[in-house]
C-alpha atoms as a PDB file:
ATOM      1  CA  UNK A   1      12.029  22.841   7.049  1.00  0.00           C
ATOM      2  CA  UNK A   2      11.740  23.827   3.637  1.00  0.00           C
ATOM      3  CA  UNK A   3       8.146  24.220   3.298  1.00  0.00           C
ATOM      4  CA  UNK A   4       7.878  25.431   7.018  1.00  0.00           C
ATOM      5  CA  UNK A   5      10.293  29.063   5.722  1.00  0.00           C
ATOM      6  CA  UNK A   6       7.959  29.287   2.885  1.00  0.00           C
ATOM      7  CA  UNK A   7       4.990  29.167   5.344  1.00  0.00           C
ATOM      8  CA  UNK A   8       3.739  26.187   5.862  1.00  0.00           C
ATOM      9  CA  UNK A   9       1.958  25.169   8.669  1.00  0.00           C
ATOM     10  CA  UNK A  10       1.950  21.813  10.033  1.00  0.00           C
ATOM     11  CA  UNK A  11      -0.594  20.038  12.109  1.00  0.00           C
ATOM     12  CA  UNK A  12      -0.337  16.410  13.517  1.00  0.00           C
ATOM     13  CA  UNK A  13      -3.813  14.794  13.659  1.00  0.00           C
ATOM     14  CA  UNK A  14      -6.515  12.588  11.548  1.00  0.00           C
ATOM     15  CA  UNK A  15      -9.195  14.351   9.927  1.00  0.00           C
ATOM     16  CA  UNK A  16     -12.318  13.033  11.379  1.00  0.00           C
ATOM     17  CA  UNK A  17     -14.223  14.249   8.062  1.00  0.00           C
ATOM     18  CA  UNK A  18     -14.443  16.100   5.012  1.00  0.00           C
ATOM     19  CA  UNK A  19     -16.816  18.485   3.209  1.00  0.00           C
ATOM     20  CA  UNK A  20     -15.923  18.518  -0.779  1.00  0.00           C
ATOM     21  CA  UNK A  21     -19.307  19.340  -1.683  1.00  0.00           C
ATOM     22  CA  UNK A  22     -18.599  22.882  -2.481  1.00  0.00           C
ATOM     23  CA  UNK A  23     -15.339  25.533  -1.995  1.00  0.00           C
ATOM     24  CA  UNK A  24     -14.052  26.362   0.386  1.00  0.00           C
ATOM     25  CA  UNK A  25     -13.792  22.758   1.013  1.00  0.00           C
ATOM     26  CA  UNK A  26     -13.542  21.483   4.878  1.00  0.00           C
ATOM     27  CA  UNK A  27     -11.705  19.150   7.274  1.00  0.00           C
ATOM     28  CA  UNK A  28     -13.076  18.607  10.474  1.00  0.00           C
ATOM     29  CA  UNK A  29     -10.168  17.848  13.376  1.00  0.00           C
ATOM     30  CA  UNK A  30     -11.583  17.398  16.836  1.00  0.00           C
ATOM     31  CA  UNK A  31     -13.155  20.881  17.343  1.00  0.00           C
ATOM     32  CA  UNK A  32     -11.141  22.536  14.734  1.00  0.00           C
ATOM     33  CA  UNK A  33     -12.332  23.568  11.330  1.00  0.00           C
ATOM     34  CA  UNK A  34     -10.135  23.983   8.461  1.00  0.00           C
ATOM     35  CA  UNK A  35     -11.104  25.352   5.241  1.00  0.00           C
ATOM     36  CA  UNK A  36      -8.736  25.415   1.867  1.00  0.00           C
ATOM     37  CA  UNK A  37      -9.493  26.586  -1.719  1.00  0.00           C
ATOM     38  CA  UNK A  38      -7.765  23.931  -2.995  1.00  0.00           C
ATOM     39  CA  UNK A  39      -7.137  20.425  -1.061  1.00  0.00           C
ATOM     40  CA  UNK A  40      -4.105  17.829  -1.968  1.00  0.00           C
ATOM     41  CA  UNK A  41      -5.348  14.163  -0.548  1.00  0.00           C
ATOM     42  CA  UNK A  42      -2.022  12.200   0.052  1.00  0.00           C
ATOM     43  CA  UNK A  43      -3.815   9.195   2.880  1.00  0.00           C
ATOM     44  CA  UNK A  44      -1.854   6.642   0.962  1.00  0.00           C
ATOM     45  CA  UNK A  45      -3.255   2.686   1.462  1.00  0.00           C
ATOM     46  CA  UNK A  46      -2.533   0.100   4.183  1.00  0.00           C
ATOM     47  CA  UNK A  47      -0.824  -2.935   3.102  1.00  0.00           C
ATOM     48  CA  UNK A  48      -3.392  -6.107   4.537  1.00  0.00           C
ATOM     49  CA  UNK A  49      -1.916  -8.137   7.678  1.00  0.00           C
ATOM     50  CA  UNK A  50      -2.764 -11.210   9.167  1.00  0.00           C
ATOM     51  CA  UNK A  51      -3.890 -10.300  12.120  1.00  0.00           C
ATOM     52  CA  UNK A  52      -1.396 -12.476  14.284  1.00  0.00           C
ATOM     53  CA  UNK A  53      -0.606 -12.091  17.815  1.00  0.00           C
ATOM     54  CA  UNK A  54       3.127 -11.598  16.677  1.00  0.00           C
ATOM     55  CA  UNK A  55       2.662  -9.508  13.640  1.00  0.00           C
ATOM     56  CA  UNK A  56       3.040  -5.832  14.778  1.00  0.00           C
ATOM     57  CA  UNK A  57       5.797  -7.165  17.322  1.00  0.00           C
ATOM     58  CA  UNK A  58       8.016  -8.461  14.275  1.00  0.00           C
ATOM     59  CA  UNK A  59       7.044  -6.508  11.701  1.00  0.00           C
ATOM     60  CA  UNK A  60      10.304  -4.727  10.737  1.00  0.00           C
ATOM     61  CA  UNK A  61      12.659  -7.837  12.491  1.00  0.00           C
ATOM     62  CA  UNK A  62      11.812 -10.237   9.804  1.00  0.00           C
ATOM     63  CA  UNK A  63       8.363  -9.466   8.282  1.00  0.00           C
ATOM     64  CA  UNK A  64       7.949  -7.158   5.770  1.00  0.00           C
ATOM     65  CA  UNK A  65       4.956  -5.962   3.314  1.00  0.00           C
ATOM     66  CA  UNK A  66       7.083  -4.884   0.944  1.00  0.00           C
ATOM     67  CA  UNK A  67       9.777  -6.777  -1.172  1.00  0.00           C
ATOM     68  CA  UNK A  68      11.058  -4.282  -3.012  1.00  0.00           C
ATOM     69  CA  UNK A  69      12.042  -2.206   0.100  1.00  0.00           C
ATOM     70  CA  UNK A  70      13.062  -4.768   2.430  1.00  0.00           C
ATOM     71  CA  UNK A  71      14.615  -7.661  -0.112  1.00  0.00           C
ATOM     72  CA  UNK A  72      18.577  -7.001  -0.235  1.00  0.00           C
ATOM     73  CA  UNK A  73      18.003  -7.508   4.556  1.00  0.00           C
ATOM     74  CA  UNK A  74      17.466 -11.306   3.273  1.00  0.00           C
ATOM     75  CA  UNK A  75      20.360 -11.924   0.971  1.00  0.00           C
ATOM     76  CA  UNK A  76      20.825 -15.633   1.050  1.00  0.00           C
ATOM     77  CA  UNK A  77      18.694 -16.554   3.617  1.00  0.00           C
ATOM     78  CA  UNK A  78      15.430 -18.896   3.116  1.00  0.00           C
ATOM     79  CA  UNK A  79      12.179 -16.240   3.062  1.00  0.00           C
ATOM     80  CA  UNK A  80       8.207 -16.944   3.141  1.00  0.00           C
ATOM     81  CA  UNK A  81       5.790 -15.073   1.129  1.00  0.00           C
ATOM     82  CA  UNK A  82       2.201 -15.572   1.777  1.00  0.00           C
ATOM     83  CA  UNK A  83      -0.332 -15.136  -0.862  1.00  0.00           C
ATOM     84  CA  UNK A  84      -1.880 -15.934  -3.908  1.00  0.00           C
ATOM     85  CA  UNK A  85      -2.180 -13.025  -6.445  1.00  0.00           C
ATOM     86  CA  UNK A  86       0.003 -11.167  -8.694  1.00  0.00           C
ATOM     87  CA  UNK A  87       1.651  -9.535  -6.365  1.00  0.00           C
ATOM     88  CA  UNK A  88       1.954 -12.069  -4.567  1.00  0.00           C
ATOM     89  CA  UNK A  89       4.058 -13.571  -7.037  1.00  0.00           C
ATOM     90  CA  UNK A  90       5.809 -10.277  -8.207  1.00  0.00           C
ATOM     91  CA  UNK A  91       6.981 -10.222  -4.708  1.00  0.00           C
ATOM     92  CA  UNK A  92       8.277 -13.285  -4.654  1.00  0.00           C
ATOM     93  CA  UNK A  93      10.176 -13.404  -7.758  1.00  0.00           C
ATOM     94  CA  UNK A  94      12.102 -10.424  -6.741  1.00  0.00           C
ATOM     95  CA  UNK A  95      13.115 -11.995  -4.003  1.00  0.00           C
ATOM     96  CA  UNK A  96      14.408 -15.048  -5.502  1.00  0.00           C
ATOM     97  CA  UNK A  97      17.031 -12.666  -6.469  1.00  0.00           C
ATOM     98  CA  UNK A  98      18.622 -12.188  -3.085  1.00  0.00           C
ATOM     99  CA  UNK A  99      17.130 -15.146  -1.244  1.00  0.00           C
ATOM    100  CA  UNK A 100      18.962 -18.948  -1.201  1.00  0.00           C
ATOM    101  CA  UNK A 101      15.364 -20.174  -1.524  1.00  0.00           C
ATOM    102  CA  UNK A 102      11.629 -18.633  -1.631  1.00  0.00           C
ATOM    103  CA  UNK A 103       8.524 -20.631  -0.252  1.00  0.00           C
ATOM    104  CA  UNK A 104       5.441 -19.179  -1.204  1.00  0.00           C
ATOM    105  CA  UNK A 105       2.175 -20.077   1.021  1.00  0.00           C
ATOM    106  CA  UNK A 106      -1.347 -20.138  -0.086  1.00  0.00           C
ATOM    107  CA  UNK A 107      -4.983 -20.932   1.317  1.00  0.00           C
ATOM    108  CA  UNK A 108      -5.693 -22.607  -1.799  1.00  0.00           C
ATOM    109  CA  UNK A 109      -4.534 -25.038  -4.234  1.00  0.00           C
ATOM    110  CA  UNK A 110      -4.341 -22.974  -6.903  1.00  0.00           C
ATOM    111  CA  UNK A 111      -3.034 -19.736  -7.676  1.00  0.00           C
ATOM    112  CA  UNK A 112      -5.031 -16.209  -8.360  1.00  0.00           C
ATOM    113  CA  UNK A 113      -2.427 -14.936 -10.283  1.00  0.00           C
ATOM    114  CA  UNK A 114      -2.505 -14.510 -14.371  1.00  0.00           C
ATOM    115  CA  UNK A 115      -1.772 -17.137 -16.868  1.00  0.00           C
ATOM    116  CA  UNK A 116       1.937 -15.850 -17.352  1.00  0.00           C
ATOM    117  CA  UNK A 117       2.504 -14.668 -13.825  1.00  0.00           C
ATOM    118  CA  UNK A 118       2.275 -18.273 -12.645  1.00  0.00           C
ATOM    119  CA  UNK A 119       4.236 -19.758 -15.783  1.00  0.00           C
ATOM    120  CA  UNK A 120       7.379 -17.566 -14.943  1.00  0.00           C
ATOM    121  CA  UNK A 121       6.821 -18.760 -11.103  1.00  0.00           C
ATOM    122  CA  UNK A 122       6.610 -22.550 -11.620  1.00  0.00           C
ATOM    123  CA  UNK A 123       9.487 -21.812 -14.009  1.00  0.00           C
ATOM    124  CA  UNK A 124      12.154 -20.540 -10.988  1.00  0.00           C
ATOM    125  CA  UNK A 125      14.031 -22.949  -9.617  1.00  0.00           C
ATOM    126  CA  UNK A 126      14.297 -21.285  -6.539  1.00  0.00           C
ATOM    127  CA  UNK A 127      10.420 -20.636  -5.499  1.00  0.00           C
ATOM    128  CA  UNK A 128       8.634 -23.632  -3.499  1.00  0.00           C
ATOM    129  CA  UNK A 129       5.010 -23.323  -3.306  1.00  0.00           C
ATOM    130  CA  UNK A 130       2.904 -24.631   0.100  1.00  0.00           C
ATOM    131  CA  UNK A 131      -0.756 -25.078  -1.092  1.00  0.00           C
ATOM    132  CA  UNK A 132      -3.891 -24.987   1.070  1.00  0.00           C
ATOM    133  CA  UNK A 133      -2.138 -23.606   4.286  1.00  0.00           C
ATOM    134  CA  UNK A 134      -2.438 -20.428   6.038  1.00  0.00           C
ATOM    135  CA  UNK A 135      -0.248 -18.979   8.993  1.00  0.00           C
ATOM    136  CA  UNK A 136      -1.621 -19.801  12.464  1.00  0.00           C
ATOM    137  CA  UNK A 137       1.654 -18.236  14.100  1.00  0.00           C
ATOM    138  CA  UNK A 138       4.936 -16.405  13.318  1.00  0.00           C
ATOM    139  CA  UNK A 139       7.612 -17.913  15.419  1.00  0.00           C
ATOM    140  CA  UNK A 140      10.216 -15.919  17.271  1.00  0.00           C
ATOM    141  CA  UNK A 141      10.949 -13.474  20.289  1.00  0.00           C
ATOM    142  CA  UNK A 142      13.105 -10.296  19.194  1.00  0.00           C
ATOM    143  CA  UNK A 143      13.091 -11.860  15.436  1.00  0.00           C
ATOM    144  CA  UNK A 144      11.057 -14.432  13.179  1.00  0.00           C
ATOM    145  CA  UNK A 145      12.297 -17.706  13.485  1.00  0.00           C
ATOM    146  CA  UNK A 146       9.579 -19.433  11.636  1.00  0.00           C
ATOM    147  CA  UNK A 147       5.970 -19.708  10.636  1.00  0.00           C
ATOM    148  CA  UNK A 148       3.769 -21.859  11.682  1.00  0.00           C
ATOM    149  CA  UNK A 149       1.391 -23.404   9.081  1.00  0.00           C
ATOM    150  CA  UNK A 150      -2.035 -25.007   9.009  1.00  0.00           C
ATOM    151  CA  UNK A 151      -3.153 -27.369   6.531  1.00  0.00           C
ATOM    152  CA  UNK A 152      -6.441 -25.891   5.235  1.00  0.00           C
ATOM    153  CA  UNK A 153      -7.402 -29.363   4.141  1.00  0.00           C
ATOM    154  CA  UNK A 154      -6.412 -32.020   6.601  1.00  0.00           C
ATOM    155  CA  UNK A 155      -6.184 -29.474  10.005  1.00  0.00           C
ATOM    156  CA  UNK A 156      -2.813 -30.328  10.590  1.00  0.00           C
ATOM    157  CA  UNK A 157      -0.024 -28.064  11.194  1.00  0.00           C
ATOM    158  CA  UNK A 158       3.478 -27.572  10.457  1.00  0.00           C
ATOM    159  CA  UNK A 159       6.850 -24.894  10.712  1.00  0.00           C
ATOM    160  CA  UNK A 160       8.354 -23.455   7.936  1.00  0.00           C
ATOM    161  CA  UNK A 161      11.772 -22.474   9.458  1.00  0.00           C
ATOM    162  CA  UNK A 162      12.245 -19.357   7.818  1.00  0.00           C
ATOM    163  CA  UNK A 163      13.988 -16.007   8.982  1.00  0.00           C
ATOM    164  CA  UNK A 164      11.855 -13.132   6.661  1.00  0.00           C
ATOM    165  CA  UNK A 165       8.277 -13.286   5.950  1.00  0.00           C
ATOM    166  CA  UNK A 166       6.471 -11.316   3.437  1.00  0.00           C
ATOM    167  CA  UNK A 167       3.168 -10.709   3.823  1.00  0.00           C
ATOM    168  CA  UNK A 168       1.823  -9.901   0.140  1.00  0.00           C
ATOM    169  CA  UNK A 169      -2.535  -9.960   0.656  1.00  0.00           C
ATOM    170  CA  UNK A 170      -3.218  -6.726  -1.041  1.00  0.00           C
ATOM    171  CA  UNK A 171      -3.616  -3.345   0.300  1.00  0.00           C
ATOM    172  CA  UNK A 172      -7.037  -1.257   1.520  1.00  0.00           C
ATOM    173  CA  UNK A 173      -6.386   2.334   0.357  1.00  0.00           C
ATOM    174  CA  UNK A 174      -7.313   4.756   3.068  1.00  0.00           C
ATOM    175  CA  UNK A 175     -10.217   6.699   1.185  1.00  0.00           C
ATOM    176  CA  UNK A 176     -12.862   5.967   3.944  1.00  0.00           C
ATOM    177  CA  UNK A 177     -13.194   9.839   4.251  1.00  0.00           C
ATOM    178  CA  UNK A 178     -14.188  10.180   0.837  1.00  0.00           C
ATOM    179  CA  UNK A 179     -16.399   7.623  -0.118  1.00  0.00           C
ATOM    180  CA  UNK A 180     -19.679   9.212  -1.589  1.00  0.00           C
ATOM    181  CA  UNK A 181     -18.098  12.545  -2.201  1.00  0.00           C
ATOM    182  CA  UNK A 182     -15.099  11.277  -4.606  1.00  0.00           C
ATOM    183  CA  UNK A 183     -15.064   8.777  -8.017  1.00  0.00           C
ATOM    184  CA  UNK A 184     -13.274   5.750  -6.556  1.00  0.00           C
ATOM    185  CA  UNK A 185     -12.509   2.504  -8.577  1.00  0.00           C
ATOM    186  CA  UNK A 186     -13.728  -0.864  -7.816  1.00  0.00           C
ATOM    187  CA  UNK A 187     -11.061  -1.384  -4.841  1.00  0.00           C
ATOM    188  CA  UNK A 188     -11.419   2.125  -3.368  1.00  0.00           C
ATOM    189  CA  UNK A 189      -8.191   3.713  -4.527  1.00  0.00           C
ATOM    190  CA  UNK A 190      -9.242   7.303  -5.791  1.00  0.00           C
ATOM    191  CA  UNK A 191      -9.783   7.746  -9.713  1.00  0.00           C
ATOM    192  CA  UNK A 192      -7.676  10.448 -11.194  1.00  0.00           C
ATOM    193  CA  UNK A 193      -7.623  12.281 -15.005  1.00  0.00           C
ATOM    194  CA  UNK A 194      -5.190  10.068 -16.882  1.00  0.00           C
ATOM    195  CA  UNK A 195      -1.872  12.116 -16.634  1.00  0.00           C
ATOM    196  CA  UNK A 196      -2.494  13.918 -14.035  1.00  0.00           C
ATOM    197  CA  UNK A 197      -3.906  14.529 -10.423  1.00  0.00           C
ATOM    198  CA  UNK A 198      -7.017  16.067 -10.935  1.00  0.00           C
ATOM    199  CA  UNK A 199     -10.291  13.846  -9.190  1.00  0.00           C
ATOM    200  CA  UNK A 200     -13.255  14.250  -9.995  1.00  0.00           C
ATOM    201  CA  UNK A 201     -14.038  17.395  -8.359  1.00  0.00           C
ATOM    202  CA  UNK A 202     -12.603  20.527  -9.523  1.00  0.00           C
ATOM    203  CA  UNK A 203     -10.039  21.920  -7.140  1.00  0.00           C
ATOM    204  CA  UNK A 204      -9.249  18.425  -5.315  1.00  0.00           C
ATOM    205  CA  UNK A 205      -6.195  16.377  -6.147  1.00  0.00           C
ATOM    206  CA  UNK A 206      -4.844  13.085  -5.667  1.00  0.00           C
ATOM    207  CA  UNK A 207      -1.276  11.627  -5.140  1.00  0.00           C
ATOM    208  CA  UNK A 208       0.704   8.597  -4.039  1.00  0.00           C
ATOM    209  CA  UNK A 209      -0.957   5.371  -2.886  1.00  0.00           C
ATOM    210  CA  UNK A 210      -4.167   6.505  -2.644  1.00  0.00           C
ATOM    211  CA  UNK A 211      -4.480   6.783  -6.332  1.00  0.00           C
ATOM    212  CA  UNK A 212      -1.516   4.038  -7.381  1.00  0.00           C
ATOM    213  CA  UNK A 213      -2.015   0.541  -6.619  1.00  0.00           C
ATOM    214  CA  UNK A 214       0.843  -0.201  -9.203  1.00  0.00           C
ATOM    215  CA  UNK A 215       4.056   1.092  -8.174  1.00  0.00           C
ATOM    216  CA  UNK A 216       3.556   1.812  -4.425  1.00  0.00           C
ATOM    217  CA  UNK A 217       6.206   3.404  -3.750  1.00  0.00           C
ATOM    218  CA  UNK A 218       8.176   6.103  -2.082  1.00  0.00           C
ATOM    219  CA  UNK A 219       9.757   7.739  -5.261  1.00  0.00           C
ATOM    220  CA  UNK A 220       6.604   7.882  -7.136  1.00  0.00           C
ATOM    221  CA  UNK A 221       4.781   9.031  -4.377  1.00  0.00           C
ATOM    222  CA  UNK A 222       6.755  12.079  -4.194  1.00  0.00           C
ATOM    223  CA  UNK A 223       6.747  12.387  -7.857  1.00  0.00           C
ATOM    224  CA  UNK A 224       3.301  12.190  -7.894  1.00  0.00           C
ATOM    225  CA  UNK A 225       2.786  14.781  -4.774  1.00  0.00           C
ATOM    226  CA  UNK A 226       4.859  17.386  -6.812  1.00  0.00           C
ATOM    227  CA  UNK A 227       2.749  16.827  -9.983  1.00  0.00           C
ATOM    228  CA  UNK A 228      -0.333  17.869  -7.513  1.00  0.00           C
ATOM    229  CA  UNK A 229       1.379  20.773  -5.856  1.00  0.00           C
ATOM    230  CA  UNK A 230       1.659  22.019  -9.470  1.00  0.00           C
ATOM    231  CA  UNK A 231      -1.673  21.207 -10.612  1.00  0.00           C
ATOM    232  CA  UNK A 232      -3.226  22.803  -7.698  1.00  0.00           C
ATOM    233  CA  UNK A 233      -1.493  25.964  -7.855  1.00  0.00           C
ATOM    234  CA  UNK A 234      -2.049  26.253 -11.720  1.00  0.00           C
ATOM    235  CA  UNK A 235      -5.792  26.136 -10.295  1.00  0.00           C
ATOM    236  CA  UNK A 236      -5.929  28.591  -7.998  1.00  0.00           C
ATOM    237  CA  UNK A 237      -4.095  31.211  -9.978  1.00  0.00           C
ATOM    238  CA  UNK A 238      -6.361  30.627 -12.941  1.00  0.00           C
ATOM    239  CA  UNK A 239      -9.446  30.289 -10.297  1.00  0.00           C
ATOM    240  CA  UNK A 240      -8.317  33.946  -8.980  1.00  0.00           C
ATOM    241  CA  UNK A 241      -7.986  34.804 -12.923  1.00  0.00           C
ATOM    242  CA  UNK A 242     -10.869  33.905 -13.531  1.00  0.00           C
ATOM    243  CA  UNK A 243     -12.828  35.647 -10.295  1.00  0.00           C
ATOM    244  CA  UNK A 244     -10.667  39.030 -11.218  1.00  0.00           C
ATOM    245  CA  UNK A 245     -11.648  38.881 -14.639  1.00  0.00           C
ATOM    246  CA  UNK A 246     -15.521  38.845 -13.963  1.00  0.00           C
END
């Protein structure tokens, strides 16, 4: 409402495309055109599912992709996290905190996470570990009642009677638009100036997940968004300097 009384205008739809290759830069919707001076990208990532039949249905009544948000729901109840890595791990330490008991479940038999990641986990007395097992099926109607697990090894399969479920795989930032046009880092998350949200084309900025794969979260996300409002209005005043001046 805010924004909307100091003219801005909204519109809900994806961008099909985008032209950065020279101002005024372009975003293609449908049949529409836009063009902007300056563009903001704020796409965020995608935390990775599983791809279960149940997933979407309970996502919300029991699983979660994010610990940190969702952690205090599960006070004292037995939880599930499923994967490997750091954060992975991360996740799952937090929520040793609020859980009675955290059983993490991974495809191997050995973890992907650092050295001292994995020496802290084998060190809580309240984190169980299930090796070489993924979920085939997350149990439950209106709310997770359970997982159930196949042996990766021997075929066979098991439940896990737990009522929350993290799922902790990684995330896919959603930079598919700008591939080819903007400096993204090995995972595809886009590569800003250090301190700032500048990319690497003058005039386009960065902020939240898109450009964080650390923090990931709501706070910083805004913090970062008001760093790039900032930046790019610095820009265009000195770009319109700059023109007046010649």
């Amino acid at each position: 409402e805010q924004a909307e009384r100091f003219g801005a205008i909204f519109v809900t739809a994806d961008a099909d495309r985008v032209d950065l290759s020279s101002p005024p830069f372009r975003v293609q919707v449908h049949t529409k055109a836009y063009s902007a001076d300056s563009l903001i990208i704020t796409t965020g990532a995608s935390a990775r599912m599983l791809d279960l039949p149940n997933e979407a249905r309970l996502l919300g009544h029991g699983v979660s992709t994010c610990a940190t948000c969702d952690g205090f729901f599960f006070r004292d109840h037995e939880i599930a996290v499923v994967g490997g890595g750091d954060s992975a791990i991360e996740e799952a330490m937090f929520l040793t905190k609020f859980a009675s008991k955290v059983t993490l479940v991974h495809r191997r038999k050995e973890l992907r996470a650092s050295k001292i990641m994995q020496e802290r986990a084998f060190a809580n007395p309240k984190l169980e570990f299930v090796w070489d097992s993924v979920v085939e099926e997350m149990l439950g109607d209106t709310k997770l009642a359970g997982l159930r697990l196949r042996d990766t090894v021997t075929n066979a399969t098991s439940e896990l009677a737990v009522t929350g479920a993290f799922v902790a795989i990684g995330h896919t930032p959603n930079t598919a638009l700008f591939t080819g046009q903007l400096d993204l880092d090995e995972n595809g998350y886009i590569v800003t100036e250090g301190g700032s949200t500048r990319t690497s084309i003058e005039g386009v900025f960065a902020a939240g997940d898109v450009q964080d794969h650390v923090f990931r979260q709501a706070i910083t996300a805004s913090g970062t968004g008001c760093m790039a409002a900032i930046e790019a209005e610095r820009w265009l005043e000195a770009t319109k300097f700059a023109a007046s001046a010649g």
